[in-house]
Structures are given as C-alpha cells and as structure tokens.
N, C-alpha and C. Protein backbone atom coordinates (compact mmCIF):
# COMPACT_ATOMS: atom_id res chain seq x y z
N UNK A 1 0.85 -1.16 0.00
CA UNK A 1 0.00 0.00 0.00
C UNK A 1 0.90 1.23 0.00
N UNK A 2 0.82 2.06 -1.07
CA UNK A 2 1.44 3.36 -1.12
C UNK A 2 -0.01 4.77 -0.59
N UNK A 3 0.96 5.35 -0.17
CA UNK A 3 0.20 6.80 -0.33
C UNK A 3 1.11 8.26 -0.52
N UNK A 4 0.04 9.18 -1.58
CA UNK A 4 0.62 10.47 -2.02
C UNK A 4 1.22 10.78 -0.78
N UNK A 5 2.85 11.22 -1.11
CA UNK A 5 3.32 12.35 -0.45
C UNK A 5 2.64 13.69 -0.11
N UNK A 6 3.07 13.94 1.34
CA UNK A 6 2.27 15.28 1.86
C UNK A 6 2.84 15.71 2.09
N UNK A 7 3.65 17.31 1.49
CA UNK A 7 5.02 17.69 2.05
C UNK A 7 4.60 17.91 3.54
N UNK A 8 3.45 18.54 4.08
CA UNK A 8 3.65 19.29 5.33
C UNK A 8 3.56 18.30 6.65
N UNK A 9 3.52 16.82 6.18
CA UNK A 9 3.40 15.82 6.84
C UNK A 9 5.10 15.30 6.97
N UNK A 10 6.03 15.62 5.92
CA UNK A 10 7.16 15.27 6.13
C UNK A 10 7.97 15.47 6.88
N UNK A 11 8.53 14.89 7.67
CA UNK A 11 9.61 15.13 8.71
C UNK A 11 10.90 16.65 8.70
N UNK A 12 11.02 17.41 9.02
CA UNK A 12 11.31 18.60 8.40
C UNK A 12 13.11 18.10 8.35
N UNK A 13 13.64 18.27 7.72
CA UNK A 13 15.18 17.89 7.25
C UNK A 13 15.29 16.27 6.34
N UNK A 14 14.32 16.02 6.22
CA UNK A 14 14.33 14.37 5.95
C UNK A 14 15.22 14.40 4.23
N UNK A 15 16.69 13.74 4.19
CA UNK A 15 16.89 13.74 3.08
C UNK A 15 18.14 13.25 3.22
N UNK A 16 19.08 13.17 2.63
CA UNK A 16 20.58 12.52 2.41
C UNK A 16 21.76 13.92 2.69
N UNK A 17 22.31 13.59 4.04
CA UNK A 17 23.54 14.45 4.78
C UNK A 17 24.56 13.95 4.45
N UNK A 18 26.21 14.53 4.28
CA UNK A 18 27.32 14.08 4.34
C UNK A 18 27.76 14.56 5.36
N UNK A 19 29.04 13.83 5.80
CA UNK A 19 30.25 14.47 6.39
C UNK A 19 31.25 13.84 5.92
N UNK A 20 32.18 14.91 6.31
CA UNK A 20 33.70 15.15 5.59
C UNK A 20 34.55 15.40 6.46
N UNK A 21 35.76 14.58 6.66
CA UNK A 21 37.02 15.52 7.31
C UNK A 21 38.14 14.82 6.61
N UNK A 22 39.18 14.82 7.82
CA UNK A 22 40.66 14.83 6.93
C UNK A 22 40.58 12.45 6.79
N UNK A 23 39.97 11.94 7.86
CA UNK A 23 39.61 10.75 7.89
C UNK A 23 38.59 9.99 7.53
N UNK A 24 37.32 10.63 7.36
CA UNK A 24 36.59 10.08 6.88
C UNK A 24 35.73 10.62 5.83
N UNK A 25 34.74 10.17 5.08
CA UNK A 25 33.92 10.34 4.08
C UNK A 25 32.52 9.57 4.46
N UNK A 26 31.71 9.82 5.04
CA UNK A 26 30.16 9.45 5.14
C UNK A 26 28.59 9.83 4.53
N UNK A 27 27.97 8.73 4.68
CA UNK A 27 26.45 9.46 4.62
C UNK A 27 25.76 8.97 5.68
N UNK A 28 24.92 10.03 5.58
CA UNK A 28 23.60 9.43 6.32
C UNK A 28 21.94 9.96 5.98
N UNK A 29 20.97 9.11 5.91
CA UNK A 29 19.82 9.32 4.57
C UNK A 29 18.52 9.12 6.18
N UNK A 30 17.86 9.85 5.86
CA UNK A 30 16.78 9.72 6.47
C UNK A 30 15.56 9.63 5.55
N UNK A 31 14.73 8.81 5.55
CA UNK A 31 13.37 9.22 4.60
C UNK A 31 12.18 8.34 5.17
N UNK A 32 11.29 8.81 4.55
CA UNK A 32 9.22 7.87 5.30
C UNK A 32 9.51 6.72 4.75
N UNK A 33 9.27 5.73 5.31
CA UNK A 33 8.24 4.52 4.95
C UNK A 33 7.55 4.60 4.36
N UNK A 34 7.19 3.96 2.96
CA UNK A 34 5.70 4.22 2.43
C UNK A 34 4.78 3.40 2.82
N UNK A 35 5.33 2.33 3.17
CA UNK A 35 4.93 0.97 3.17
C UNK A 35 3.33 0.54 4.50
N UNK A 36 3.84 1.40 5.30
CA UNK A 36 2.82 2.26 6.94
C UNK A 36 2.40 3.09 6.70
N UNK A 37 1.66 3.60 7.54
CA UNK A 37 0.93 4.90 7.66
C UNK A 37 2.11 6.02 7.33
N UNK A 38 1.51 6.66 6.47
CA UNK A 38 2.28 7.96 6.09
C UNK A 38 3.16 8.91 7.00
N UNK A 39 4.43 8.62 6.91
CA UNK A 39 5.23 9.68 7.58
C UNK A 39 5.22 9.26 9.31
N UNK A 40 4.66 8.01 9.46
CA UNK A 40 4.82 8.04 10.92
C UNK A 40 6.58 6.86 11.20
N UNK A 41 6.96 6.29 10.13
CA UNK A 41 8.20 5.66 10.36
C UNK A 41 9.04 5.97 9.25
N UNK A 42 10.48 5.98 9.62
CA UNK A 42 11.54 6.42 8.67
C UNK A 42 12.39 5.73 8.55
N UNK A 43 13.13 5.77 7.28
CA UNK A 43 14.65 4.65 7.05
C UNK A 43 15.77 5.67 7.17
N UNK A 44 16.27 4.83 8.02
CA UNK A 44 17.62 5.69 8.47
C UNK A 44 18.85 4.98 7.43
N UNK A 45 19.52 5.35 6.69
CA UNK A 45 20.75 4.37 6.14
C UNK A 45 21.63 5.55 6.49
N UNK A 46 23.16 4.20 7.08
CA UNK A 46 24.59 5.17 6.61
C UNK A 46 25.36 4.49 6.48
N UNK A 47 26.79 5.39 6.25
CA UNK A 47 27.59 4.00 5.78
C UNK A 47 28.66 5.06 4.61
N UNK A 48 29.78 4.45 4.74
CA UNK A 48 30.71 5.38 3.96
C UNK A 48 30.51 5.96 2.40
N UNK A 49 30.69 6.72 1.75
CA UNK A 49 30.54 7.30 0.65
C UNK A 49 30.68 6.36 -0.04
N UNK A 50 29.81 5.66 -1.08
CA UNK A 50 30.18 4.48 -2.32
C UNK A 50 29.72 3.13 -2.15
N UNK A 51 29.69 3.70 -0.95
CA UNK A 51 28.73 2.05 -0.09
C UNK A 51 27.32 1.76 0.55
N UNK A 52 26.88 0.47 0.10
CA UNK A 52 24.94 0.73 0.60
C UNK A 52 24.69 1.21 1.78
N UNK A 53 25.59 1.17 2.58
CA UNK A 53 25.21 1.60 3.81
C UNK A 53 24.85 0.20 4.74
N UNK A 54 23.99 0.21 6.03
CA UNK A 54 23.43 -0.74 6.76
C UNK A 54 21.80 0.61 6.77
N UNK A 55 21.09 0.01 7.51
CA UNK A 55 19.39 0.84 7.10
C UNK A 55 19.21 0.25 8.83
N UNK A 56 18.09 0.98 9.05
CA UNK A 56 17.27 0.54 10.18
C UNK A 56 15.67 1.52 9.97
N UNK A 57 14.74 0.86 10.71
CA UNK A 57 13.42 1.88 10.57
C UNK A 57 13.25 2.10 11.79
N UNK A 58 12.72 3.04 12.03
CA UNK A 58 12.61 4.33 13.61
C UNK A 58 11.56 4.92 13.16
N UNK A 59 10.96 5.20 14.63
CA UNK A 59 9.81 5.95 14.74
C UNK A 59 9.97 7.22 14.53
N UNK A 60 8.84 8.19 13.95
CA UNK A 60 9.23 9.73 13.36
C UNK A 60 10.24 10.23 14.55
N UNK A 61 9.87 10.29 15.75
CA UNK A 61 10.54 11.50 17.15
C UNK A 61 11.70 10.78 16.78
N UNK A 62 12.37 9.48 16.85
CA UNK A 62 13.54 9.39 16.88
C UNK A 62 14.41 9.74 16.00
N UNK A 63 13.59 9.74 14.72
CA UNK A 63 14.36 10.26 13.45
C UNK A 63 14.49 11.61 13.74
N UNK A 64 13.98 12.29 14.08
CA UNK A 64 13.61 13.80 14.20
C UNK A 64 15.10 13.98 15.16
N UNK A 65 14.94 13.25 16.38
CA UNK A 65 16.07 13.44 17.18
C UNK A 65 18.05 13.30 16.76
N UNK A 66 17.45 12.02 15.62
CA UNK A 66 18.83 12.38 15.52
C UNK A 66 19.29 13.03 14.06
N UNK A 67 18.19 13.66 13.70
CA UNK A 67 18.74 14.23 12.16
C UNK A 67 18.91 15.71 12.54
N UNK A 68 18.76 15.92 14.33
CA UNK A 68 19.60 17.36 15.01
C UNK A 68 20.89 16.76 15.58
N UNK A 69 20.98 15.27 15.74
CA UNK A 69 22.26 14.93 16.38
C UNK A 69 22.98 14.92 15.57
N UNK A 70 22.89 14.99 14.30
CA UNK A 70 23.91 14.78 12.71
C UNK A 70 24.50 16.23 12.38
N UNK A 71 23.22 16.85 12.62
CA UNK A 71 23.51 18.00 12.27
C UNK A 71 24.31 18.73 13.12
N UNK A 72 24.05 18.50 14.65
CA UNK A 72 25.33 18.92 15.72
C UNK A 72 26.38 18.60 15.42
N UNK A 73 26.67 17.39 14.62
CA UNK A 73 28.35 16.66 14.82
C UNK A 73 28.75 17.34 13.53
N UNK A 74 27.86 18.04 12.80
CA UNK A 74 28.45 18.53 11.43
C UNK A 74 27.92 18.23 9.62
N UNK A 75 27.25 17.19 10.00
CA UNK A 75 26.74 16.55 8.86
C UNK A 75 25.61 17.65 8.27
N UNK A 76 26.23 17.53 6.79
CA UNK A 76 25.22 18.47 6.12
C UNK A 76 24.49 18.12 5.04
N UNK A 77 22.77 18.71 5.21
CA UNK A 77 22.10 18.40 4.30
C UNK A 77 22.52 18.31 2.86
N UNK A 78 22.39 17.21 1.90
CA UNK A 78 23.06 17.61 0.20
C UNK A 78 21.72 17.33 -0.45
N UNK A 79 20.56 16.80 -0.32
CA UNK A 79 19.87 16.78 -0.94
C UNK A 79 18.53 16.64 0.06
N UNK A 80 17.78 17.79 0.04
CA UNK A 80 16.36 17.32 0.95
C UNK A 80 15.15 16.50 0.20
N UNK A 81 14.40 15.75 0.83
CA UNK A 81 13.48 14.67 0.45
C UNK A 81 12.19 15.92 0.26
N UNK A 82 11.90 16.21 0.97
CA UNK A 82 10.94 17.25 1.11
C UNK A 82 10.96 17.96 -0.09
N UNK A 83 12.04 18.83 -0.97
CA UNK A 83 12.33 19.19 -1.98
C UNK A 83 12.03 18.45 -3.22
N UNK A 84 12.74 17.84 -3.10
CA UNK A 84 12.37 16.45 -4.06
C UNK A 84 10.58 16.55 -4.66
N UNK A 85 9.89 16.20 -3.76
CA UNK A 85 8.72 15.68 -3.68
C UNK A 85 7.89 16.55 -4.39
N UNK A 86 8.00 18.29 -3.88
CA UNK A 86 8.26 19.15 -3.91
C UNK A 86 7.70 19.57 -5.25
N UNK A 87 9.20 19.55 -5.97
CA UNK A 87 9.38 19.54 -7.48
C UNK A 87 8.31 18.34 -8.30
N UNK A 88 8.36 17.21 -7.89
CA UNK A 88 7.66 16.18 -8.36
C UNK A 88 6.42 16.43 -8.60
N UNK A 89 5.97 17.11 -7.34
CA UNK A 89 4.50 17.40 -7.41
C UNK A 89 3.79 18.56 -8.56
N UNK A 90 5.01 19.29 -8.16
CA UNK A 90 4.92 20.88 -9.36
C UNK A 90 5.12 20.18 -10.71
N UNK A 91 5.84 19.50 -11.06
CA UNK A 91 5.74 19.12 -12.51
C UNK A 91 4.65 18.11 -12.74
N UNK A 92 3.96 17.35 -12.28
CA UNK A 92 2.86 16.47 -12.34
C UNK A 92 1.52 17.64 -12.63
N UNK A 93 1.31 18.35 -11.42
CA UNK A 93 0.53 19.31 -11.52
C UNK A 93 0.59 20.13 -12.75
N UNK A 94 1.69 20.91 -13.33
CA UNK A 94 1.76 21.68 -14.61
C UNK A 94 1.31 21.03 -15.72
N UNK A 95 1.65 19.27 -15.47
CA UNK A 95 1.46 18.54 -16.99
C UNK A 95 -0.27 18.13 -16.89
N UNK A 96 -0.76 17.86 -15.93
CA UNK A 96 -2.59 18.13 -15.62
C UNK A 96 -2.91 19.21 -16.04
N UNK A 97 -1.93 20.20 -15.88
CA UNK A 97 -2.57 21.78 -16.25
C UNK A 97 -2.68 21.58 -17.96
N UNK A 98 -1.61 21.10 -18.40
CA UNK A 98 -1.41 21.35 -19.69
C UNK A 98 -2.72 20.15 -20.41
N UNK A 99 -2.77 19.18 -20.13
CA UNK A 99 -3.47 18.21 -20.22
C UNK A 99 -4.76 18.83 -20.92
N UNK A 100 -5.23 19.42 -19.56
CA UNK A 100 -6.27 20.07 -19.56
C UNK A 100 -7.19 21.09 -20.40
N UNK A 101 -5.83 21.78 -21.08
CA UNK A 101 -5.67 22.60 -21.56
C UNK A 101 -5.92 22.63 -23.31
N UNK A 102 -4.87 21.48 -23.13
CA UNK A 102 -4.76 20.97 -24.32
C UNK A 102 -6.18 19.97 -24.83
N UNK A 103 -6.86 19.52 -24.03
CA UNK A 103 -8.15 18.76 -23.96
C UNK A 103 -9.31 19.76 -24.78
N UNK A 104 -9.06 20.79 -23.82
CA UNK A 104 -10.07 22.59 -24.30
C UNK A 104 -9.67 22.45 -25.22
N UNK A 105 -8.58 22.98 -25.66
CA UNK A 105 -8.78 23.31 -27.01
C UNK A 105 -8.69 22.17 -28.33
N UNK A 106 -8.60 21.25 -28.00
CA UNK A 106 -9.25 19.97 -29.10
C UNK A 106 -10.67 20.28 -29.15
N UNK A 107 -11.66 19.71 -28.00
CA UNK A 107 -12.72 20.45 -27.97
C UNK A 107 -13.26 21.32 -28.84
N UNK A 108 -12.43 22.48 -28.50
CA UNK A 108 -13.07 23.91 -29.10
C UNK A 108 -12.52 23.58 -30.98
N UNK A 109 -12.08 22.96 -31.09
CA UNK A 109 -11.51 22.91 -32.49
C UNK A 109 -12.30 22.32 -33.40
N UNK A 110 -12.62 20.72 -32.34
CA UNK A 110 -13.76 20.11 -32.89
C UNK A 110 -15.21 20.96 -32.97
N UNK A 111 -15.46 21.54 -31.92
CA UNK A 111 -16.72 21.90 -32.08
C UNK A 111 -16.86 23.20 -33.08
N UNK A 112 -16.01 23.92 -33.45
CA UNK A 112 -15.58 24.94 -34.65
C UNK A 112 -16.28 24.05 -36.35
N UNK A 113 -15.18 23.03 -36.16
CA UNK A 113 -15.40 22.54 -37.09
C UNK A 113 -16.53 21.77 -37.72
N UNK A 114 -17.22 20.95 -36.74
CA UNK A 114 -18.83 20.80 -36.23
C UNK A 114 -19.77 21.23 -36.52
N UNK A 115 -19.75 22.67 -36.40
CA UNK A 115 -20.67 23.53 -36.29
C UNK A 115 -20.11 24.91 -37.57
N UNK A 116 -19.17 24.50 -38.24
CA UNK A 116 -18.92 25.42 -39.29
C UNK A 116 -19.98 25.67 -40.56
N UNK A 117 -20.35 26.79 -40.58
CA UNK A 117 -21.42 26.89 -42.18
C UNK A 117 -20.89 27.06 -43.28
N UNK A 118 -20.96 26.71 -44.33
CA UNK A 118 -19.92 26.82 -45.55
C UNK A 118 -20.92 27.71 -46.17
C-alpha cells in the first residue's frame, strides 16, 4: 500500500547528509516509509561514501532526534526529500494543467469545425 506524499506531513530535514574531514567520508539518509501509515516511520541508512550503507526503521521523534544529532556533529544536508517531492508534485501538476488545456482546445476545435457553415 502506497500513499501520495504530503510535504507538510514530512519530517522537516528528511533527506541525504554528508560528512567530511581529513579521515573520513560518510552518509547518512533519512526518509518515510511508504509501506505504513504515512510519515509516521523512517529509514535511516549510513555508511561510507560508495557504499549501501546498513538501514534501520525508527519511529518519526527518533528520526527527528537524531537528524539534530547529525547535524550537531556537522553533517550536512546535500539533498532534501521534502524538496524532491516538492518539485515532483509541481511538474505532475503543470502537466494536468497542460493536459487540460490541451483537452479545451481539441474540444473547441472540434466543435468549430462541427458547427462550421460553408
């Protein structure tokens, strides 16, 4: 069972952090479950740059808690989930718009032509 993304339901930072120093190279990815109720559990993966990582699923507060503990030690957002979705939604929506649009005026073309008197 899937359900539509709701940005304002999304966990606020939820997305893929790095860190960097002179020793290491990391990630760490936070994102929803789709699989449950919407936005109430998250996949945590990390694991060095290039590599799958290890994953675990956590309840929203804990994710919440430590995607400020990442961010204390330094780890920085590179790509937000929230954003993502975001965009996804805006281009889905524009191409309904256009759809739509484009529907009208077939319509109006046909019915021109329909109803033309010679």
């Amino acid at each position: 069972m899937t359900f539509p993304p709701i940005i304002e339901n999304i966990l606020p930072g939820s997305g893929e952090y790095e860190f960097h120093d002179e020793k290491s190279r990391k990630f760490w990815r936070v994102e929803p479950v789709k699989d449950v109720e919407p936005f109430a559990n998250y996949r945590i993966t990390w694991g060095r740059i290039g590599t799958e990582g290890q994953s675990q699923e956590v309840p929203r507060a804990t994710a919440a808690k430590r995607i400020r503990e990442k961010v204390t030690k330094g780890y920085e957002l590179v790509k937000g989930y929230a954003e993502d979705v975001r965009k996804r939604e805006q281009t889905e929506a524009k191409a309904r718009v256009e759809e739509k649009r484009k529907n009208k005026l077939e319509q109006t073309t046909f019915l021109e032509e329909l109803f033309k008197i010679s």
